[in-house]
C-alpha atoms as a PDB file:
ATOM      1  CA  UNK A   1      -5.024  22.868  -3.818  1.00  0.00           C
ATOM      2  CA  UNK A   2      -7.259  21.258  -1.112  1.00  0.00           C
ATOM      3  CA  UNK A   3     -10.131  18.945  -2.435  1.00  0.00           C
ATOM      4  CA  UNK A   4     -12.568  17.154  -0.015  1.00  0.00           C
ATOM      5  CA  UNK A   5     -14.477  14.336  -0.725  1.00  0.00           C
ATOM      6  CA  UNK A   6     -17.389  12.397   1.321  1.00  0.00           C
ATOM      7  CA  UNK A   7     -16.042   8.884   0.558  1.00  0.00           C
ATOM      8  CA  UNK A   8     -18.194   7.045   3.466  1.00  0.00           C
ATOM      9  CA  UNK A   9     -15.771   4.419   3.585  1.00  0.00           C
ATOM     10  CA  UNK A  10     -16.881   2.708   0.364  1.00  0.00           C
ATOM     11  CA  UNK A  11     -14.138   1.506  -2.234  1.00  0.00           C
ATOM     12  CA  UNK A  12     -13.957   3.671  -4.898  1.00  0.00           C
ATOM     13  CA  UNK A  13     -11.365   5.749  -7.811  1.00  0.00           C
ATOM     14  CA  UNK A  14     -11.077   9.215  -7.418  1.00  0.00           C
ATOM     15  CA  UNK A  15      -9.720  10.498 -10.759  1.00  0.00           C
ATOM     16  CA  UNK A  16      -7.647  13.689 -11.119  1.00  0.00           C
ATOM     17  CA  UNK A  17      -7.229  15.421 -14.467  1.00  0.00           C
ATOM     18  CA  UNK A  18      -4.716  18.054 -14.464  1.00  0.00           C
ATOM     19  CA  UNK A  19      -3.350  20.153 -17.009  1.00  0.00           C
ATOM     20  CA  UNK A  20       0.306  22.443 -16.902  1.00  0.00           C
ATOM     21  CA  UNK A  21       1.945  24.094 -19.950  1.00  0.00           C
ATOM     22  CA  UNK A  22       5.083  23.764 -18.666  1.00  0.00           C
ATOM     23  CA  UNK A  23       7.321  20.759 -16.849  1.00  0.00           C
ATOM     24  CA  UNK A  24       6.012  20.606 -12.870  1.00  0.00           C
ATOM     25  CA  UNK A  25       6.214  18.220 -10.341  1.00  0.00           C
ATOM     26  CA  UNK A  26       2.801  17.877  -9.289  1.00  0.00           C
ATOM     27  CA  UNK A  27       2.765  16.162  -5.364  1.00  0.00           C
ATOM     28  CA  UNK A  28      -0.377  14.449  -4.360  1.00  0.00           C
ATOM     29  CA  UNK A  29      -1.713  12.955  -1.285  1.00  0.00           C
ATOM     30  CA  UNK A  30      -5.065  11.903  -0.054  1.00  0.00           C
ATOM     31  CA  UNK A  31      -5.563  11.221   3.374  1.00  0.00           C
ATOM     32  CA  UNK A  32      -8.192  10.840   5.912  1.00  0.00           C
ATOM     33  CA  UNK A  33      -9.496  14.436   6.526  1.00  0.00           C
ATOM     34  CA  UNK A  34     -10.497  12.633  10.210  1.00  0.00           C
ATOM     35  CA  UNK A  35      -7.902  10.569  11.621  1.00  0.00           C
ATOM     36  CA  UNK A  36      -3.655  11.689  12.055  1.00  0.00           C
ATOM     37  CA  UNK A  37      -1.316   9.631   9.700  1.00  0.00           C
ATOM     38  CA  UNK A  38      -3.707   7.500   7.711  1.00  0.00           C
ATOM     39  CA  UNK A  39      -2.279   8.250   4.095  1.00  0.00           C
ATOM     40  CA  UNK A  40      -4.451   6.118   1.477  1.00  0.00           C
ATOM     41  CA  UNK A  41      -1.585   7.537  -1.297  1.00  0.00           C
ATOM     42  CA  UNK A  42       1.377   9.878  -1.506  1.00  0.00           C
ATOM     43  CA  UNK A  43       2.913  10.581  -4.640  1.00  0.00           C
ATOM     44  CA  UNK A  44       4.752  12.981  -6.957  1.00  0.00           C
ATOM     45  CA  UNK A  45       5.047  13.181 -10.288  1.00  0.00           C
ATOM     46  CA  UNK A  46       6.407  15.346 -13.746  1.00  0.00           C
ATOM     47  CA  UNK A  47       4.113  16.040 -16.039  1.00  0.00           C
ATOM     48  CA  UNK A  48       3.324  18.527 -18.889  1.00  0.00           C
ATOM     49  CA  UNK A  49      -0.070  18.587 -20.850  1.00  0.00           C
ATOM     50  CA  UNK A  50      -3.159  16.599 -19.309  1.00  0.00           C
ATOM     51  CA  UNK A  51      -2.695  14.026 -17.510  1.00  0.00           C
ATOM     52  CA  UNK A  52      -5.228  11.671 -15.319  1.00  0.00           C
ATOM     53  CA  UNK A  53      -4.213  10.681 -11.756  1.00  0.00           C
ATOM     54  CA  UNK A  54      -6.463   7.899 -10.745  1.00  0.00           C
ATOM     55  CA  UNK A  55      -6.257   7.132  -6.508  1.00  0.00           C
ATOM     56  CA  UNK A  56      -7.293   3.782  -6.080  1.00  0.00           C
ATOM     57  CA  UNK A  57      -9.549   2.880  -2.575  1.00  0.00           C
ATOM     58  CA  UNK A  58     -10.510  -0.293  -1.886  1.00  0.00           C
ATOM     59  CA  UNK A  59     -10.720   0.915   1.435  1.00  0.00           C
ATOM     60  CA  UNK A  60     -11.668   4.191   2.145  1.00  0.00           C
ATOM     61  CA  UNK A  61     -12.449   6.946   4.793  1.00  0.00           C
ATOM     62  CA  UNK A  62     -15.320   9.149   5.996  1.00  0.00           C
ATOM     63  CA  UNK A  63     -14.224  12.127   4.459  1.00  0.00           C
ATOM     64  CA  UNK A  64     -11.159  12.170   1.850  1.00  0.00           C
ATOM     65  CA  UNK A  65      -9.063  14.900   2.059  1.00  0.00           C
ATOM     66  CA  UNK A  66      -6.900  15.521  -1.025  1.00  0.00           C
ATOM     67  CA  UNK A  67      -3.825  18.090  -1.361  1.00  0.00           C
ATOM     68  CA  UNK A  68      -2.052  18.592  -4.607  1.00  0.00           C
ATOM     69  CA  UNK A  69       0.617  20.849  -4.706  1.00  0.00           C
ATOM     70  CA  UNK A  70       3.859  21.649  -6.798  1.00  0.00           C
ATOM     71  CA  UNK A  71       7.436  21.310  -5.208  1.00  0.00           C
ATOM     72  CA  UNK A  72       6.597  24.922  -3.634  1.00  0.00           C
ATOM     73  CA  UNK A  73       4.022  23.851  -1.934  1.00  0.00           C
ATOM     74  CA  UNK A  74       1.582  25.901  -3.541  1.00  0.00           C
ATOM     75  CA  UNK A  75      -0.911  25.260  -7.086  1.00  0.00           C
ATOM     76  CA  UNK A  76       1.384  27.444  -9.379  1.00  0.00           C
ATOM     77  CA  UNK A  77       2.198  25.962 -12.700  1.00  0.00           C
ATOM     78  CA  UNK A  78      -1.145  23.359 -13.106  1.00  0.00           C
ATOM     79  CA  UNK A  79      -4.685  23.566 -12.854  1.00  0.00           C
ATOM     80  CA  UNK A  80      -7.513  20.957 -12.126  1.00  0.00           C
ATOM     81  CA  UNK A  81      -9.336  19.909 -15.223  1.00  0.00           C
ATOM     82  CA  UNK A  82     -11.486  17.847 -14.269  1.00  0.00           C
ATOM     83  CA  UNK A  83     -12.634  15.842 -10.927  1.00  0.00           C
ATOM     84  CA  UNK A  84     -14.372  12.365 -10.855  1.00  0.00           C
ATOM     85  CA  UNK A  85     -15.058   9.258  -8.358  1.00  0.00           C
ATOM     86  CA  UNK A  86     -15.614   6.193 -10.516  1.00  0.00           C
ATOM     87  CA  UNK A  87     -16.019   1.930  -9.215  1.00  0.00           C
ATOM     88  CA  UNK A  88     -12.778   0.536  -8.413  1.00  0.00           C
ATOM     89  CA  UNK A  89     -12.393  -2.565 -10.800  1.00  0.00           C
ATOM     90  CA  UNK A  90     -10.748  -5.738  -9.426  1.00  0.00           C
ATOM     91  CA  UNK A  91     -10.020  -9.335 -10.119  1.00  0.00           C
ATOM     92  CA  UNK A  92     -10.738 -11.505  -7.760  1.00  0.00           C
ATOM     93  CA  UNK A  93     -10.318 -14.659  -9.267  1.00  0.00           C
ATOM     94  CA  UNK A  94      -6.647 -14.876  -9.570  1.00  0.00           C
ATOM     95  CA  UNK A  95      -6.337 -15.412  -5.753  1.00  0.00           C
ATOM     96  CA  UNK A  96      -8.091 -17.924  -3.763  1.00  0.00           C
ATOM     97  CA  UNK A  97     -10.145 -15.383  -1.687  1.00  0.00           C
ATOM     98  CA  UNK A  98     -12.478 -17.888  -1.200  1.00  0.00           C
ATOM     99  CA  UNK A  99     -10.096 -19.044   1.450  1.00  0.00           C
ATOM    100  CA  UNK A 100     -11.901 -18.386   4.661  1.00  0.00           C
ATOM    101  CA  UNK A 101      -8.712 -18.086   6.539  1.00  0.00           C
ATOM    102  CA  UNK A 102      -7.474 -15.503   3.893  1.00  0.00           C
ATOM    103  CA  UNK A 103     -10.250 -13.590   4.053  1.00  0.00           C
ATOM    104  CA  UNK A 104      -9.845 -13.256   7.430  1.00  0.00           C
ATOM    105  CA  UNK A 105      -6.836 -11.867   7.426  1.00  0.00           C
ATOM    106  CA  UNK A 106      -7.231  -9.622   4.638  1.00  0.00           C
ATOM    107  CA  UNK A 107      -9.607  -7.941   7.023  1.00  0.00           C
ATOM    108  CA  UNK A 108      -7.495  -8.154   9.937  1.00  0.00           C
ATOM    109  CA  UNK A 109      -4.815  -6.253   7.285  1.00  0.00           C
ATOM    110  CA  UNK A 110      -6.452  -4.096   6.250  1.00  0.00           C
ATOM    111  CA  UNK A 111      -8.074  -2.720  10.000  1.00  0.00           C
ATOM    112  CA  UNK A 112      -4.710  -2.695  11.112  1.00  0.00           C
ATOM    113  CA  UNK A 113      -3.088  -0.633   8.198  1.00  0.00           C
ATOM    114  CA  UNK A 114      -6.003   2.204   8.417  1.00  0.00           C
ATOM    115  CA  UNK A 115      -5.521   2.254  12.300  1.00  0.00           C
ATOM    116  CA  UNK A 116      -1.351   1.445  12.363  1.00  0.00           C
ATOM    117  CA  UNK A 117      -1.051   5.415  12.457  1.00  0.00           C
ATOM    118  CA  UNK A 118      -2.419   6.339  15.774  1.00  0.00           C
ATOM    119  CA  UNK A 119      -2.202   3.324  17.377  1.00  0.00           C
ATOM    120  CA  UNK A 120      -0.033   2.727  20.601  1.00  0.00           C
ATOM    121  CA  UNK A 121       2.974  -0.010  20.503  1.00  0.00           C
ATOM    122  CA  UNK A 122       0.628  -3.820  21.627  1.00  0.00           C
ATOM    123  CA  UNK A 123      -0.509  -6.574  21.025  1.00  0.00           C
ATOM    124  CA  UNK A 124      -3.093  -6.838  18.374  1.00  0.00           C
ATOM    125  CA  UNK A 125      -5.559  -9.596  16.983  1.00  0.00           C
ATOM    126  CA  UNK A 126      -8.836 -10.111  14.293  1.00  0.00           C
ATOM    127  CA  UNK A 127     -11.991 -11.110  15.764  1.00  0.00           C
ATOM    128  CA  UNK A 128     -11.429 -14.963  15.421  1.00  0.00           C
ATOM    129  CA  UNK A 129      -7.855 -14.410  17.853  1.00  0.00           C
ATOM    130  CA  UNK A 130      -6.445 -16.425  14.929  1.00  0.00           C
ATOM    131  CA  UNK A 131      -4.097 -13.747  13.633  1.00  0.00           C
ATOM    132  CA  UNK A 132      -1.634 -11.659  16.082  1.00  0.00           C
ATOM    133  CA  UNK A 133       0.491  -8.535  15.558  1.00  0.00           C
ATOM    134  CA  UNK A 134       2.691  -7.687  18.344  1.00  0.00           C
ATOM    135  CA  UNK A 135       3.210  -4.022  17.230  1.00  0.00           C
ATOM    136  CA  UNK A 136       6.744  -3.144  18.726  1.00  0.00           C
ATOM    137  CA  UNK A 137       8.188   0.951  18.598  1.00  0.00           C
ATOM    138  CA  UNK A 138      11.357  -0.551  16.301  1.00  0.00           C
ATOM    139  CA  UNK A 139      11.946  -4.595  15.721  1.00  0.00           C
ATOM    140  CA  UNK A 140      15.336  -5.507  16.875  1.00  0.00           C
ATOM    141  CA  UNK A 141      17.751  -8.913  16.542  1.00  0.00           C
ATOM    142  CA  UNK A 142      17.206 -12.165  18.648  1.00  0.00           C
ATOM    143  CA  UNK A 143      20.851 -12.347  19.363  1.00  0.00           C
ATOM    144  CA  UNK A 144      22.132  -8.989  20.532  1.00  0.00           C
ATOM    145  CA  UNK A 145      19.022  -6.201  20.526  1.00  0.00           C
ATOM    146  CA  UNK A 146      20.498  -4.525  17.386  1.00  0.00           C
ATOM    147  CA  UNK A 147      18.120  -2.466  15.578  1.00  0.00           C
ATOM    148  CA  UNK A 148      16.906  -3.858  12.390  1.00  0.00           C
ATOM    149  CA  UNK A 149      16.056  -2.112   9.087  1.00  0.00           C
ATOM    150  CA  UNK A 150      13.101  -4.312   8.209  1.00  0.00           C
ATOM    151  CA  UNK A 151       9.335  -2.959   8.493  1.00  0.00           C
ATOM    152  CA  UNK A 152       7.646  -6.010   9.840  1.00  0.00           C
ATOM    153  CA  UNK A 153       8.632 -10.101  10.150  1.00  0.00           C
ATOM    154  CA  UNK A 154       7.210 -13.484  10.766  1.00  0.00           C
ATOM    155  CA  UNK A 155       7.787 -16.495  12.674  1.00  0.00           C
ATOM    156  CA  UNK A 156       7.878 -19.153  10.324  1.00  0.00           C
ATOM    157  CA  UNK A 157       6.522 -21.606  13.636  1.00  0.00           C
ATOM    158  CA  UNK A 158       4.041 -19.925  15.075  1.00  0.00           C
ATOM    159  CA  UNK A 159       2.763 -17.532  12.513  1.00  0.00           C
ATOM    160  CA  UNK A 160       3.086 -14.248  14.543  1.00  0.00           C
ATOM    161  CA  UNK A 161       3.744 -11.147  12.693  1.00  0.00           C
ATOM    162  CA  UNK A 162       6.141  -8.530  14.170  1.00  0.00           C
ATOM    163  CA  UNK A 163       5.695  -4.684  12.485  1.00  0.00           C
ATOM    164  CA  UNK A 164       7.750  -1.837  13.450  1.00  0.00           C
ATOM    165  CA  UNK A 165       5.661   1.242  14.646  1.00  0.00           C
ATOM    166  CA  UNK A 166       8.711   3.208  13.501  1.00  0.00           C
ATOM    167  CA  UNK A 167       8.586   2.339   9.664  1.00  0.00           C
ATOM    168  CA  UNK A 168       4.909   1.921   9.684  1.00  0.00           C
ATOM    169  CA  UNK A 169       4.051   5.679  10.477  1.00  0.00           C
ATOM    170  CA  UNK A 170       5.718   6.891   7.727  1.00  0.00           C
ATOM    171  CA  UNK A 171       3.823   4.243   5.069  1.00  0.00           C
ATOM    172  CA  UNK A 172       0.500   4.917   3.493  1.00  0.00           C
ATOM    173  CA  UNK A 173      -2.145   2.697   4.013  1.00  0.00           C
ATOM    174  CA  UNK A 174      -1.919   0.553   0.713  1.00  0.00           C
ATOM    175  CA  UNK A 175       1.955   0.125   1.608  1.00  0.00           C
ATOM    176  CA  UNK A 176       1.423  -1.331   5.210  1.00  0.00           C
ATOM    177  CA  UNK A 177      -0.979  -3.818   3.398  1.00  0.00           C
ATOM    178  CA  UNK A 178       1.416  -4.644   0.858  1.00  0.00           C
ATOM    179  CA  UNK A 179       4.088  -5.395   3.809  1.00  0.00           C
ATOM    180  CA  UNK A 180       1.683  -6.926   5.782  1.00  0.00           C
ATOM    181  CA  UNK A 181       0.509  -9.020   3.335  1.00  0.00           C
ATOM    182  CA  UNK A 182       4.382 -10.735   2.354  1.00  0.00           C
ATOM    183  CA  UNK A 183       4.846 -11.194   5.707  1.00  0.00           C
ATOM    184  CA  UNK A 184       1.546 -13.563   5.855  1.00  0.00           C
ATOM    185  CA  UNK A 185       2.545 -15.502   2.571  1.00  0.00           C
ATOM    186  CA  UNK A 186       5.981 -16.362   3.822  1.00  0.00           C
ATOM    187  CA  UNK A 187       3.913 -18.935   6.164  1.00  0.00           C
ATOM    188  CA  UNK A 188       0.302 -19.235   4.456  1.00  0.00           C
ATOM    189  CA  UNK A 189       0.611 -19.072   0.840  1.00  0.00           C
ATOM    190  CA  UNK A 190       4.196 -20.360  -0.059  1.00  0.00           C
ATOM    191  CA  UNK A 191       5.298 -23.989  -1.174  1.00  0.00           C
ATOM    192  CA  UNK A 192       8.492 -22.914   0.628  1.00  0.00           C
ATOM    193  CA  UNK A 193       8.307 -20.727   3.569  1.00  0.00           C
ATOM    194  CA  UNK A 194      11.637 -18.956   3.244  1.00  0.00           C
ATOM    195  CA  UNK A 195      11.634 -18.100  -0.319  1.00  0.00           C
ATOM    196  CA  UNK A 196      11.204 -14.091  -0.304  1.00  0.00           C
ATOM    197  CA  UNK A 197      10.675 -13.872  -4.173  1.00  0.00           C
ATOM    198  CA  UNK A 198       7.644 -15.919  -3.778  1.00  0.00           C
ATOM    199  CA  UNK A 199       5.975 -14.309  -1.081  1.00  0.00           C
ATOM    200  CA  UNK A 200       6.872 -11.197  -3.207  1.00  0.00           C
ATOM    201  CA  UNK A 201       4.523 -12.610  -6.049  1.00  0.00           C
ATOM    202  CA  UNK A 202       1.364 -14.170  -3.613  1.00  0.00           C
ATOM    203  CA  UNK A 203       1.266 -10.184  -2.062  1.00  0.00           C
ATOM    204  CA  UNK A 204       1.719  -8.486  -5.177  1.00  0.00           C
ATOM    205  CA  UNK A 205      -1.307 -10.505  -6.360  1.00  0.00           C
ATOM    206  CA  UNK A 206      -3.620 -10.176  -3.870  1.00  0.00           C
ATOM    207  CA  UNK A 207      -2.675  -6.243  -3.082  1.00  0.00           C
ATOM    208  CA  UNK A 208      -3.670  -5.825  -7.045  1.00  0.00           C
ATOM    209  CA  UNK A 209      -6.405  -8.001  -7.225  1.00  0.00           C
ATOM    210  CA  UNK A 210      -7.864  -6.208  -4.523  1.00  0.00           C
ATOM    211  CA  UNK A 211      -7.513  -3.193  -6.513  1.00  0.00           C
ATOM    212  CA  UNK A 212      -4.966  -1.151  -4.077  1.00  0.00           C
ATOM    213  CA  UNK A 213      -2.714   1.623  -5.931  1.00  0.00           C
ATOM    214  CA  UNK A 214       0.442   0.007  -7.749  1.00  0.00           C
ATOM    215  CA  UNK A 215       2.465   3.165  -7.113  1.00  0.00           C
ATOM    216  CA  UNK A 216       2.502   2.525  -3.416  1.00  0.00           C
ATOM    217  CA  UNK A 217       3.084  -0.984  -3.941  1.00  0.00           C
ATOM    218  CA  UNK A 218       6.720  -0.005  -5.623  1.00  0.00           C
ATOM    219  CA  UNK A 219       7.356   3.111  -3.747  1.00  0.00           C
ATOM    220  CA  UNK A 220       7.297   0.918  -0.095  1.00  0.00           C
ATOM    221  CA  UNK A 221       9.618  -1.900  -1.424  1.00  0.00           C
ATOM    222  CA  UNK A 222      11.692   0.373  -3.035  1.00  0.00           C
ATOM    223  CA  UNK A 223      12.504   2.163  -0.246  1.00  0.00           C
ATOM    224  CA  UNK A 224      12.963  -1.154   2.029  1.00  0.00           C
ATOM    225  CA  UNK A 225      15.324  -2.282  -0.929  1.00  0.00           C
ATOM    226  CA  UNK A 226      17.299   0.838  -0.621  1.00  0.00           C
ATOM    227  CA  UNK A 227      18.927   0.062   2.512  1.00  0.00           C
ATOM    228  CA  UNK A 228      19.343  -2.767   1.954  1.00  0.00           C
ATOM    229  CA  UNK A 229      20.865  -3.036  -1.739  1.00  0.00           C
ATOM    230  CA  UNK A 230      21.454  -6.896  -2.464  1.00  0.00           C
ATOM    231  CA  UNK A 231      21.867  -8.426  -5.797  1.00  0.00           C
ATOM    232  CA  UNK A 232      18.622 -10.312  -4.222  1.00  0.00           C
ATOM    233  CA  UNK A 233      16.459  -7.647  -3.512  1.00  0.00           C
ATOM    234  CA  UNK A 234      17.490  -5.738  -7.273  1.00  0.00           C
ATOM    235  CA  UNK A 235      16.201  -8.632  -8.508  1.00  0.00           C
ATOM    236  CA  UNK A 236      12.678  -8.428  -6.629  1.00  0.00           C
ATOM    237  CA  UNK A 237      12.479  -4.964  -7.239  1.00  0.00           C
ATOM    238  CA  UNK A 238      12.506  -5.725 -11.148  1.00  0.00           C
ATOM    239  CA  UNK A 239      10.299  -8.191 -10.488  1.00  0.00           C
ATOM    240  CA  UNK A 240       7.596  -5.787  -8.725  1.00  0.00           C
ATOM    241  CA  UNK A 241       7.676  -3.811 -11.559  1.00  0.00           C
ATOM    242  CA  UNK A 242       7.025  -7.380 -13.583  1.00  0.00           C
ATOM    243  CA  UNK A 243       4.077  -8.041 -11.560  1.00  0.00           C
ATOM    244  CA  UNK A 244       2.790  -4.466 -11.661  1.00  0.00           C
ATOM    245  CA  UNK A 245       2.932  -4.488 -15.539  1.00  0.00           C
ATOM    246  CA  UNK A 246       1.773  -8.194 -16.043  1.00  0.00           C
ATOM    247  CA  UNK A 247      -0.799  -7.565 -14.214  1.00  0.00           C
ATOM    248  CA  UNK A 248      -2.563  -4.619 -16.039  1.00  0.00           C
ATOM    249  CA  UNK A 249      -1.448  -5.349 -19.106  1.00  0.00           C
ATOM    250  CA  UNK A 250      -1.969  -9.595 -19.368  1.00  0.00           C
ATOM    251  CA  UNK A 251      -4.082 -10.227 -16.543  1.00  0.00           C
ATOM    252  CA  UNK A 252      -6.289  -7.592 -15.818  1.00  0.00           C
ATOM    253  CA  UNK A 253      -6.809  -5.700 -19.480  1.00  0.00           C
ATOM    254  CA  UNK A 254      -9.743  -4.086 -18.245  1.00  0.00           C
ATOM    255  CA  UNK A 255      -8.455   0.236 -18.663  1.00  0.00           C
ATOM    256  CA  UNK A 256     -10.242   2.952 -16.686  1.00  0.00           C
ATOM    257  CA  UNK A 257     -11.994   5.857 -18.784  1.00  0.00           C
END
């Protein structure tokens, strides 16, 4: 199943209702019907019954293309119900986006993650030249060139941001902004620069105040985490999930329809 929707780059929620008798695992992605690799979610999931799938765009493209499929790659086994595009909701006032210099970046983010795709291995800054990504085909080790498993990492000094091409063509949009945005925090929203669990919490803030998808936010860490399983990093993956649920549930109680 192949929807298409004129999105005209405008945040927005496109909700998905669809119904299977039996157990499926229903595969959904929405992408830019435009551009090559510029994912805004891919998912799966089981369900049975009706269900709602809501895709969450604070950023959006032209023209959405969405493909749901079952683990055959076809629309056996589940039907569409029901499509509608309602406002994304967010909460802004749990971050300080008043911040000039945060705002800045989250736009600088957020160009870069639509664009990271397609673009060519560079150097890349916003509009001010105060923020720089040096985009690199795979990040390597200072000391002997060895490849590293890490998506993206910051100097602690000078505040430049280092993201692997590699890792960052395989990540939907949302999940380059959720990387992008720990790496920042490390230097510009933590009390102490190399504490990993905080920067965990200022990015998992701002990604859901902004009203990105929290699927993506898990799925990217918890495939970084994977390689790299450390009593550390099981802890910040429960902690995610913490955030994630805290969030919707405490913070923001406000439910779509």
């Amino acid at each position: 199943m192949i929807l298409k929707y004129r999105s005209n780059r405008m945040p927005l929620v496109i909700k998905l209702t669809l119904k299977a008798n039996d157990p499926v695992t229903v595969f959904i992605r929405c992408e830019d019907a435009l551009r090559p690799n510029t994912k805004y979610t891919d998912r799966y999931n089981k369900m049975q019954g009706i269900e709602d799938f809501l895709i969450r765009m604070p950023q959006s493209p032209e023209l959405s293309k969405i493909t749901v499929v079952n683990e055959n790659g076809n629309d056996d086994g589940f039907s569409l119900v029901h499509k509608a595009v309602i406002p994304l909701q967010t909460q802004m006032s749990v971050f300080d986006f008043g911040n000039p210099g945060i705002a800045r970046f989250i736009t600088f983010t957020q160009e870069f993650a639509e664009r990271a795709g397609y673009l060519s291995p560079g150097e890349y800054y916003n509009k001010t030249r105060e923020y720089k990504i040096t985009y690199l085909s795979e990040i390597t080790s200072h000391t002997n060139s060895k490849v590293l498993n890490t998506p993206a990492r910051i100097s602690a000094s000078s505040g430049l941001v280092e993201v692997s091409k590699r890792k960052f063509n395989k990540y939907t949009v949302p999940s380059r902004i959720a990387v992008l945005l720990h790496e920042f925090c490390h230097v510009y929203a933590n009390h102490d620069v190399s504490s990993e669990t905080e920067a965990d919490k200022h990015a998992a803030t701002i990604y859901l105040a902004l009203g990105y998808p929290r699927i993506d936010l898990i799925n990217v860490f918890s495939n970084i985490f994977y390689r790299a399983d450390t009593d550390l990093n099981r802890k910040r993956m429960n902690l995610f999930i913490k955030y994630v649920n805290d969030f919707d549930n405490k913070i923001f109680s406000v439910k779509y329809a």
